[in-house]
Protein backbone atom coordinates (compact mmCIF):
# COMPACT_ATOMS: atom_id res chain seq x y z
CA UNK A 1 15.27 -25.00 -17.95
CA UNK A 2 13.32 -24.06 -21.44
CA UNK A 3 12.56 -20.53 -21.62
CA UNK A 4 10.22 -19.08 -24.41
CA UNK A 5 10.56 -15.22 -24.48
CA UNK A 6 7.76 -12.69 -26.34
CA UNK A 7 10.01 -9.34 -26.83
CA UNK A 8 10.66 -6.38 -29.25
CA UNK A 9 13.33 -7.35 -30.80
CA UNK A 10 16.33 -9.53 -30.03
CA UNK A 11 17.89 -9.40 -33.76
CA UNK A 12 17.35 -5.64 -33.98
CA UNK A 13 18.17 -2.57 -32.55
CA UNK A 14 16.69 -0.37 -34.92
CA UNK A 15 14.02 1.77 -32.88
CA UNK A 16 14.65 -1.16 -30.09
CA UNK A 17 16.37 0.34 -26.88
CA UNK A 18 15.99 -3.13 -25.21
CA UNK A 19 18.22 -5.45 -27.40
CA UNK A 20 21.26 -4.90 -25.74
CA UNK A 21 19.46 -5.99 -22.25
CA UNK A 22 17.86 -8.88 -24.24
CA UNK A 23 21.49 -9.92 -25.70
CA UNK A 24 22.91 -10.10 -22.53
CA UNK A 25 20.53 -11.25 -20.50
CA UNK A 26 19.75 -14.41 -22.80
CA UNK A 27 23.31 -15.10 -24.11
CA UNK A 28 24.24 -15.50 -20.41
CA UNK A 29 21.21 -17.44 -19.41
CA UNK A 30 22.15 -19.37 -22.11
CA UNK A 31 25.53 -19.90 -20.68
CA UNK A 32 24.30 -21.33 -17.40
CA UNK A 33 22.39 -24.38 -19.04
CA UNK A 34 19.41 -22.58 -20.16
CA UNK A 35 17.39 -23.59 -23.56
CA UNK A 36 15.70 -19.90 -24.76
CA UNK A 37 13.37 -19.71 -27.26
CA UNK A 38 12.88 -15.76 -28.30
CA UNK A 39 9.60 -14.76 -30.57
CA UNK A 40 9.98 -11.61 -31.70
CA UNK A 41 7.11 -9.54 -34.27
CA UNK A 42 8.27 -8.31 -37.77
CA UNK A 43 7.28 -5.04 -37.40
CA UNK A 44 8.70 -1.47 -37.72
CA UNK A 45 11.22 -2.43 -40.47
CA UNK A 46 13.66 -4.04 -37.70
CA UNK A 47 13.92 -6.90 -39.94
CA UNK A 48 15.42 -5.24 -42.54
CA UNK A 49 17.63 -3.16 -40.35
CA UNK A 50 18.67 -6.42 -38.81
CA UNK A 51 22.41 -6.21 -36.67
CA UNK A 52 22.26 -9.13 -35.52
CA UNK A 53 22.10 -11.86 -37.96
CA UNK A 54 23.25 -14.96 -36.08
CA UNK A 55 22.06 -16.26 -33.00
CA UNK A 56 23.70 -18.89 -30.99
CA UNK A 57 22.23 -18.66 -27.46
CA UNK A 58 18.63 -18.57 -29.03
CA UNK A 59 16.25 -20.31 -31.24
CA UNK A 60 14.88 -16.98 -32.94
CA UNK A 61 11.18 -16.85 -33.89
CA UNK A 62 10.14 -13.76 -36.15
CA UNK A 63 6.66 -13.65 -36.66
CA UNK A 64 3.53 -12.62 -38.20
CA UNK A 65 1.14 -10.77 -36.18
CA UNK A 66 -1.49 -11.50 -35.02
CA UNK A 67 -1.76 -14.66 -37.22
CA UNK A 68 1.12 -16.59 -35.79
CA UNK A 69 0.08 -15.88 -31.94
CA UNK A 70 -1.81 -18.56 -31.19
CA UNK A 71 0.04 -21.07 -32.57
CA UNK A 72 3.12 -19.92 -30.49
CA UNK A 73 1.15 -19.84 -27.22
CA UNK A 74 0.21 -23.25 -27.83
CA UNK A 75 4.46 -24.15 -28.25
CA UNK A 76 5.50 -22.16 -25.43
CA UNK A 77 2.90 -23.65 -22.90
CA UNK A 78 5.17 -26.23 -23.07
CA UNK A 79 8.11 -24.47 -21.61
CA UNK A 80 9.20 -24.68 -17.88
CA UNK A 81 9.30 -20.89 -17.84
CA UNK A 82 7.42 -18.38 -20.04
CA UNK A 83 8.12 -14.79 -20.22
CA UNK A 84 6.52 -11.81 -21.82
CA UNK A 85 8.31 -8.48 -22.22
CA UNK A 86 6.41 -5.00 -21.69
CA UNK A 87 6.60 -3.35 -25.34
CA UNK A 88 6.37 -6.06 -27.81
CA UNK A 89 5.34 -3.58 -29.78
CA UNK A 90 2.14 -5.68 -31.35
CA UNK A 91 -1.00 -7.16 -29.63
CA UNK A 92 0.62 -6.59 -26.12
CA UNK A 93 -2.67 -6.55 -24.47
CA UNK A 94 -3.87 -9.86 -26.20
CA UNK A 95 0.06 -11.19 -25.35
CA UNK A 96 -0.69 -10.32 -21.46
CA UNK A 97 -3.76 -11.95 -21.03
CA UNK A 98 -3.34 -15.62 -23.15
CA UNK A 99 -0.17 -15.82 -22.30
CA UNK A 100 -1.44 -16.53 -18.75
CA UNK A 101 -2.61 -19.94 -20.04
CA UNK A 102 0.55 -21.53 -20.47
CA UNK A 103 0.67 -21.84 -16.16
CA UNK A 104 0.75 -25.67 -15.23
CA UNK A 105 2.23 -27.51 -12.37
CA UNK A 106 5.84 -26.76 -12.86
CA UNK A 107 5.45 -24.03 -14.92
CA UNK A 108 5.50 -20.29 -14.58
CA UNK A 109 4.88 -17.13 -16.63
CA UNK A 110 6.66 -14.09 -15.73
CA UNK A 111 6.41 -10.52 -16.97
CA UNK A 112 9.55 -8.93 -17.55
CA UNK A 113 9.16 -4.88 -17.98
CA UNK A 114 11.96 -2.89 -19.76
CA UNK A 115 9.95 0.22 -18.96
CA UNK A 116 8.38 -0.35 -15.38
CA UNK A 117 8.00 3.52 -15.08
CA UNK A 118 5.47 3.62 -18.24
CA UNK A 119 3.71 0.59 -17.92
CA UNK A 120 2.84 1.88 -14.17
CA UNK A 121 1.72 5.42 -15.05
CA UNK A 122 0.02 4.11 -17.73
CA UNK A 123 -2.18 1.77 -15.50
CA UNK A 124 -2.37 4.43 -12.88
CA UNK A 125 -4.03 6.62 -15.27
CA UNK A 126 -6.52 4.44 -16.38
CA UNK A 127 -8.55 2.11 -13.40
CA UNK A 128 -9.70 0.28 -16.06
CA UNK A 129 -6.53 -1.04 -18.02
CA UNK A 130 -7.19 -4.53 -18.68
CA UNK A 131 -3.09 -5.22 -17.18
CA UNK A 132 -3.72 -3.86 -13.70
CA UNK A 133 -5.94 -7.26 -12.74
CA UNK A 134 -3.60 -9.28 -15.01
CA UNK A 135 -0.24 -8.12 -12.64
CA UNK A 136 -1.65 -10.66 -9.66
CA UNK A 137 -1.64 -13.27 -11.67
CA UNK A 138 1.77 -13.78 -13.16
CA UNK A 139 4.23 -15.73 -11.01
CA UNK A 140 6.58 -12.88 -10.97
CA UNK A 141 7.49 -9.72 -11.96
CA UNK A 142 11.14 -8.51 -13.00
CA UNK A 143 11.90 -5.11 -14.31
CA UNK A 144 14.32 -3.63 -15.89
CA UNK A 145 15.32 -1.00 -13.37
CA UNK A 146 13.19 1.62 -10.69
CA UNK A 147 14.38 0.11 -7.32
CA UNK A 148 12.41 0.23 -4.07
CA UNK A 149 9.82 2.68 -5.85
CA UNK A 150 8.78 0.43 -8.29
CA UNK A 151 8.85 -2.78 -6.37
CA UNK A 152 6.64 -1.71 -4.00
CA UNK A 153 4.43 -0.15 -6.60
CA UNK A 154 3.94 -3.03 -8.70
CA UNK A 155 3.48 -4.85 -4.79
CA UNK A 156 0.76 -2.30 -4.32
CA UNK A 157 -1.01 -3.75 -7.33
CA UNK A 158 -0.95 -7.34 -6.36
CA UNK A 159 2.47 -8.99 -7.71
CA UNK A 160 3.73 -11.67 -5.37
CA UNK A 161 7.50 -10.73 -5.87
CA UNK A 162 8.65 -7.40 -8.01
CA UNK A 163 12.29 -7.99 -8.27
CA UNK A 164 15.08 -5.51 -10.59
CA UNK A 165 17.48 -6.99 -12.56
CA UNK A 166 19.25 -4.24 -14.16
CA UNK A 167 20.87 -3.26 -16.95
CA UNK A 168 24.80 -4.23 -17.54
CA UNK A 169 27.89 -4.81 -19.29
CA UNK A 170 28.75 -7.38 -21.92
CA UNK A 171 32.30 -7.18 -22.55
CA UNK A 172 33.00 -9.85 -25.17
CA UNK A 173 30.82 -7.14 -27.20
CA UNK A 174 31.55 -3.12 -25.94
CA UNK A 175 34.57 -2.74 -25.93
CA UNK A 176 37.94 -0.40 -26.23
CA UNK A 177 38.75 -0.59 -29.88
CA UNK A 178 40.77 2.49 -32.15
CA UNK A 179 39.92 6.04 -32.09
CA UNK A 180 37.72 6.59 -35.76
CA UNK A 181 39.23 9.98 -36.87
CA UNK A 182 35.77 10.97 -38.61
CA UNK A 183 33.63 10.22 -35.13
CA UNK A 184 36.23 12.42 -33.28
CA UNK A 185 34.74 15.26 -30.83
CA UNK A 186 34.35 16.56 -27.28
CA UNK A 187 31.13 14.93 -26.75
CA UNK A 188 28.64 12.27 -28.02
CA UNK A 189 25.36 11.63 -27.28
CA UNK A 190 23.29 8.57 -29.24
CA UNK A 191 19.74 8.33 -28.76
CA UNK A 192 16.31 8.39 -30.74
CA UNK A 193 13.91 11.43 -30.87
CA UNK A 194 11.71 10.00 -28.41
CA UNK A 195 8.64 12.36 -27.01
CA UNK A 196 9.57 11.78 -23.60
CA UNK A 197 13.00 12.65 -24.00
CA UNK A 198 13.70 15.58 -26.45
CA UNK A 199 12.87 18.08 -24.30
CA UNK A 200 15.73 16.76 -21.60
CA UNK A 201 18.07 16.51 -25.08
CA UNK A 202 17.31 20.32 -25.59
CA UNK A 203 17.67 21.12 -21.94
CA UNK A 204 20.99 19.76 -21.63
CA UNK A 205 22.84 18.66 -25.19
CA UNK A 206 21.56 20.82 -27.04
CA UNK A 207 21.75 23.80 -24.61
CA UNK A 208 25.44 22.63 -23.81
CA UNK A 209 26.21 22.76 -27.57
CA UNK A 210 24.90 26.35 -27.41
CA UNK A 211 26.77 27.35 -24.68
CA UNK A 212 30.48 26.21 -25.95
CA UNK A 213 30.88 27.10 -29.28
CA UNK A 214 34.53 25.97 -29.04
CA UNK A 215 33.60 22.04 -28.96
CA UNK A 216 32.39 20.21 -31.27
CA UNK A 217 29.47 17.55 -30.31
CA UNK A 218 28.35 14.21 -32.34
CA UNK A 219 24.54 13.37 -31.93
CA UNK A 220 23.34 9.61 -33.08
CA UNK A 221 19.92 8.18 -33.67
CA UNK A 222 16.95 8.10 -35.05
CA UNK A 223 14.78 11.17 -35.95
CA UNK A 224 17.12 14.29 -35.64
CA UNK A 225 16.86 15.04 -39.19
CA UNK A 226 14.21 17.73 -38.98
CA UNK A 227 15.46 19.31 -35.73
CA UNK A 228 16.99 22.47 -35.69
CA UNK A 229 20.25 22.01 -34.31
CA UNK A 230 23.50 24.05 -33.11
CA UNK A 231 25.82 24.45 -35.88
CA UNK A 232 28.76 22.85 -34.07
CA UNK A 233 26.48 19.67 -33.65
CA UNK A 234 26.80 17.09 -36.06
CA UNK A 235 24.05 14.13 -36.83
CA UNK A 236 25.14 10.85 -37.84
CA UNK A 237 21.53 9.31 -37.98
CA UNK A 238 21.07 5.57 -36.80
CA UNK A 239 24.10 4.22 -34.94
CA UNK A 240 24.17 0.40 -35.38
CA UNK A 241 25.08 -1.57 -32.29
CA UNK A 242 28.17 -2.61 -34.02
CA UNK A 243 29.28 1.31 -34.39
CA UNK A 244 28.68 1.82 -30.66
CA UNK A 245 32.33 1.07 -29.46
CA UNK A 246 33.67 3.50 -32.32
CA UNK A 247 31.74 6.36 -31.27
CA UNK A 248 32.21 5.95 -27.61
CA UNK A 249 35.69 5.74 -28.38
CA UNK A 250 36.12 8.26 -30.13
CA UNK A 251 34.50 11.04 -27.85
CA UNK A 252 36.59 12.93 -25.37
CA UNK A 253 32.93 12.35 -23.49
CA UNK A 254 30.25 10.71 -23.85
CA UNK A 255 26.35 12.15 -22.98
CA UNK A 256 23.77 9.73 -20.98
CA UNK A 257 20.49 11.29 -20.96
CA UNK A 258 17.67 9.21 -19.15
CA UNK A 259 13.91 9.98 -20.86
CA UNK A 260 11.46 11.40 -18.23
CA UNK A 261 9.85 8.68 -16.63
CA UNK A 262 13.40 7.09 -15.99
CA UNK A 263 15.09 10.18 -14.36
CA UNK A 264 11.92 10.88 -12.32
CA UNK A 265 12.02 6.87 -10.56
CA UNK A 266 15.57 6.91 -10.34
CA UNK A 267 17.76 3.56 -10.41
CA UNK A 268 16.96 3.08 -14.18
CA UNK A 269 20.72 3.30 -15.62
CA UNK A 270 19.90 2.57 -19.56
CA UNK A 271 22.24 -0.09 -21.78
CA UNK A 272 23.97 3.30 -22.98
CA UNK A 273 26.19 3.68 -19.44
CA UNK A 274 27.08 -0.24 -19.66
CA UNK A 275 27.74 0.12 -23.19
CA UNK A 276 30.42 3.52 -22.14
CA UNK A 277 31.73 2.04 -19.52
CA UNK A 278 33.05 -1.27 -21.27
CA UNK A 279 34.38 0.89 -24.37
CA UNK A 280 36.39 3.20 -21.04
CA UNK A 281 34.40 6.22 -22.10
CA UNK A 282 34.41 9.17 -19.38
CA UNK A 283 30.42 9.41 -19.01
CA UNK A 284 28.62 12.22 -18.30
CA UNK A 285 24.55 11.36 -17.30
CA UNK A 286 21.85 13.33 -16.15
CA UNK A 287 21.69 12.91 -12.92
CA UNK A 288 19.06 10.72 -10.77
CA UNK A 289 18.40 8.63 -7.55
CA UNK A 290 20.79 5.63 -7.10
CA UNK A 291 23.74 6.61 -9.63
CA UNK A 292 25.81 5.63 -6.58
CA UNK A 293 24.59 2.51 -6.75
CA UNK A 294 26.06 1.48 -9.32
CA UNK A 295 29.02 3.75 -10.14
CA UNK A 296 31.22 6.56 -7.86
CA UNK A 297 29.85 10.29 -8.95
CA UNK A 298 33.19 12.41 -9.76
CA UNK A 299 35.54 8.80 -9.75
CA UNK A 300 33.82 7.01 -12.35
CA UNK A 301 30.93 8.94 -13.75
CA UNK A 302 30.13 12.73 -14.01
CA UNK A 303 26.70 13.60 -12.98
CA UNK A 304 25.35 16.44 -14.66
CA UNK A 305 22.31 18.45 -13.31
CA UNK A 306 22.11 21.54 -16.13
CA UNK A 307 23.69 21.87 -19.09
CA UNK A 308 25.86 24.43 -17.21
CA UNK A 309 27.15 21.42 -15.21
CA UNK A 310 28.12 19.85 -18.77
CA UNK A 311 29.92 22.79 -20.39
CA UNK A 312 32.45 22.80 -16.49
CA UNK A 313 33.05 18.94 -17.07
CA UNK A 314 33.66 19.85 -20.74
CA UNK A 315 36.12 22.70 -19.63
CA UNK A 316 37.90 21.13 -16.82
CA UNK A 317 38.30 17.73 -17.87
CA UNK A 318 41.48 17.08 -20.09
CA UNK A 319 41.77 13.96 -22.03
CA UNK A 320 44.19 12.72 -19.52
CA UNK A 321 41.52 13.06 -16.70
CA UNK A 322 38.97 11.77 -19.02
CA UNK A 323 40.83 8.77 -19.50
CA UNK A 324 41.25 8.52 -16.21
CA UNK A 325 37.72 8.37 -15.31
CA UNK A 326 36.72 5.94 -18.06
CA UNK A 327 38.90 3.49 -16.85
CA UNK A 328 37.84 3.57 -13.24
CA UNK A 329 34.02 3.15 -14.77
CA UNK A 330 34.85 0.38 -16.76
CA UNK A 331 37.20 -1.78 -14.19
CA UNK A 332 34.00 -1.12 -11.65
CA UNK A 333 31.45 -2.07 -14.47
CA UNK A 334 33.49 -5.42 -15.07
CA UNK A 335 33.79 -6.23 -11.30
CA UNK A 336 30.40 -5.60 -10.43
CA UNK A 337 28.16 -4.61 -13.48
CA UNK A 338 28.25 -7.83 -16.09
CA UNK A 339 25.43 -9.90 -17.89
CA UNK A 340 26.67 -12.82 -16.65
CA UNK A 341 26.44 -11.77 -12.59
CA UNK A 342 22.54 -10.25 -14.15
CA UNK A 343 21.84 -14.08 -15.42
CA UNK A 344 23.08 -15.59 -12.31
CA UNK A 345 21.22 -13.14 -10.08
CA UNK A 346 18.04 -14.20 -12.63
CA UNK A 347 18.54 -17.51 -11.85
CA UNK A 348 19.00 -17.56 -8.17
CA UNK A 349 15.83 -15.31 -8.07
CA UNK A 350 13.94 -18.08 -10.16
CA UNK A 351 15.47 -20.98 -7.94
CA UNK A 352 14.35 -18.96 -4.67
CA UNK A 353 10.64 -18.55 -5.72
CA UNK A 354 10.68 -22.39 -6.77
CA UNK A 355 11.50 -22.62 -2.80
CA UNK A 356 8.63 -20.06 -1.99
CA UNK A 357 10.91 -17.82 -1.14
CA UNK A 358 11.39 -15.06 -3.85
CA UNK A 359 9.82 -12.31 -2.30
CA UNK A 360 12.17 -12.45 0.75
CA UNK A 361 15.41 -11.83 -1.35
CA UNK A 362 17.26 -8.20 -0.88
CA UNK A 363 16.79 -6.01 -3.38
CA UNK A 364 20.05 -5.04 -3.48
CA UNK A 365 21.42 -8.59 -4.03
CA UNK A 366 20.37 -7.80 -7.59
CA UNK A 367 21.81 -4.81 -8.16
């Protein structure tokens, strides 16, 4: 099958959350036979915080917008399968509505959101959002997490089949590799100042940091610098994706912390657990519906309610027990969690519809 993909950011994960799910999701796909074309907007400065410089399981299109678009719409109409990401982060709107013209007779669009929860509240909010009469009209939708809540909301809106394919593990990339002596602490948390997730970072890393003067704590990403910050906390600014296995490797613990929208549906788990869980970290996440669906609470992952919660694990858990738990989350993560079951669970849900019978597969076959 030819696939052309519209997305963030396959190349970079600068201010790009989704890359990792892009990676494996299309390196995979690849693997099964697939051509994939991936279009991506030079925007944000990704391009020159590139991490990913070669691409062998895609044919990489960076672009100008909007002056490129419709010259791309006119290539990818000749694809068997089109797909448009939520959060392109350019033109979306336009993206949603012309990319609707590349349906022929053997030929489907699909859109594929990596943030389900916003892209629903945001349509909810507004009756008049030009997407909400656009969502009956794609062949499918697939999402990047939310479960039986969001399939039967975006159902509720008119999509003929809402199926999750969640997020995973890629372990030919994260990976157990040597303790770095200068990313050494109790506990690590990586993730961008985002507006719908500081206030959870200040309720429980922040707060924890507080609270146990006696650790010391590692915080990565983007936008910390002009945050006010516990003195035992240090920030390492952008974490590439090729720095990932040395800092969850070199953690006692690492710190999941889900932004609002995600802990509120539940079922979300972000690239960051996957990404743990291949590198053996013990993982300690906010907690939210359906962690049980994908990993054993107090086995293989900690689930943390209150910072409170955070400082006990912190307390209790030795490194031997840590260990412990890492490697339970990461033989469970490579049995049942890896981009290559996601691809073939993608492509068993795209040979089912071809059949007419996508919306009749079990949700939890993909999960």
């Amino acid at each position: 099958m030819k696939i052309f993909v519209f997305g963030s950011s396959l190349t970079s994960t600068y201010w790009n959350g989704a890359a990792t799910y892009y990676r494996g999701i299309y390196k995979n796909l690849c693997g099964l036979g697939h051509e994939v074309v991936f279009a991506e907007p030079d925007i944000y400065e990704r391009q020159q915080h590139r991490d990913l410089h070669l691409v062998p399981y895609a044919d990489v299109r960076v672009y100008q917008t909007p002056i490129d678009l419709p010259s791309l719409i006119e290539e990818a109409s000749n694809y068997d399968l089109v797909i448009k990401h939520s959060g392109v982060g350019a033109h979306d709107g336009w993206l949603e509505e012309n990319i609707l013209s590349c349906q022929r007779k053997g030929a489907r669009v699909v859109f594929w959101d990596v943030d389900a929860p916003a892209t629903l509240a945001r349509v909810e909010a507004n009756e008049d959002d030009p997407f909400r009469n656009l969502i009956p009209r794609y062949d499918m939708i697939l999402t990047y997490g939310g479960g039986t809540l969001i399939v039967e909301h975006y159902k509720r809106l008119g999509a003929k089949a809402c199926i999750p394919i969640y997020n995973a593990l890629d372990p030919d990339v994260h990976c157990v590799v040597d303790v770095d002596p200068t990313l050494q602490c109790d506990l690590a948390f990586v993730g961008n100042r985002l507006p719908d997730r500081e206030r959870r970072v200040e309720q429980f890393f922040l707060r924890a940091a507080d609270m146990a003067p006696e650790f010391k704590f590692v915080l990565g990403g983007e936008g910390w610098g002009g945050k006010g910050l516990p003195s035992n906390i240090r920030w390492i600014g952008h974490v590439p994706s090729d720095s990932h296995n040395r800092v969850n490797c070199s953690a006692r613990m690492v710190l999941n912390i889900n932004r609002d929208s995600m802990a509120h549906v539940g079922f979300s788990p972000p690239t960051r657990i996957f990404e743990a869980a291949g590198a053996g970290a013990c993982l300690i996440t906010d907690a939210w519906e359906g962690i049980e669906t994908f990993f054993a609470p107090g086995r293989e992952i900690l689930p943390a309610s209150s910072a409170e919660e955070i400082v006990q694990y912190l307390r209790r858990c030795n490194s031997a027990r840590a260990s412990e738990i890492g490697k339970a989350m990461r033989a469970r993560a490579l049995r049942q969690h890896t981009y290559e079951l996601r691809a073939a669970q993608v492509e068993a849900v795209l040979n089912a519809q071809s059949r007419g019978a996508a919306a009749q597969i079990p949700q939890q076959a993909i999960a």
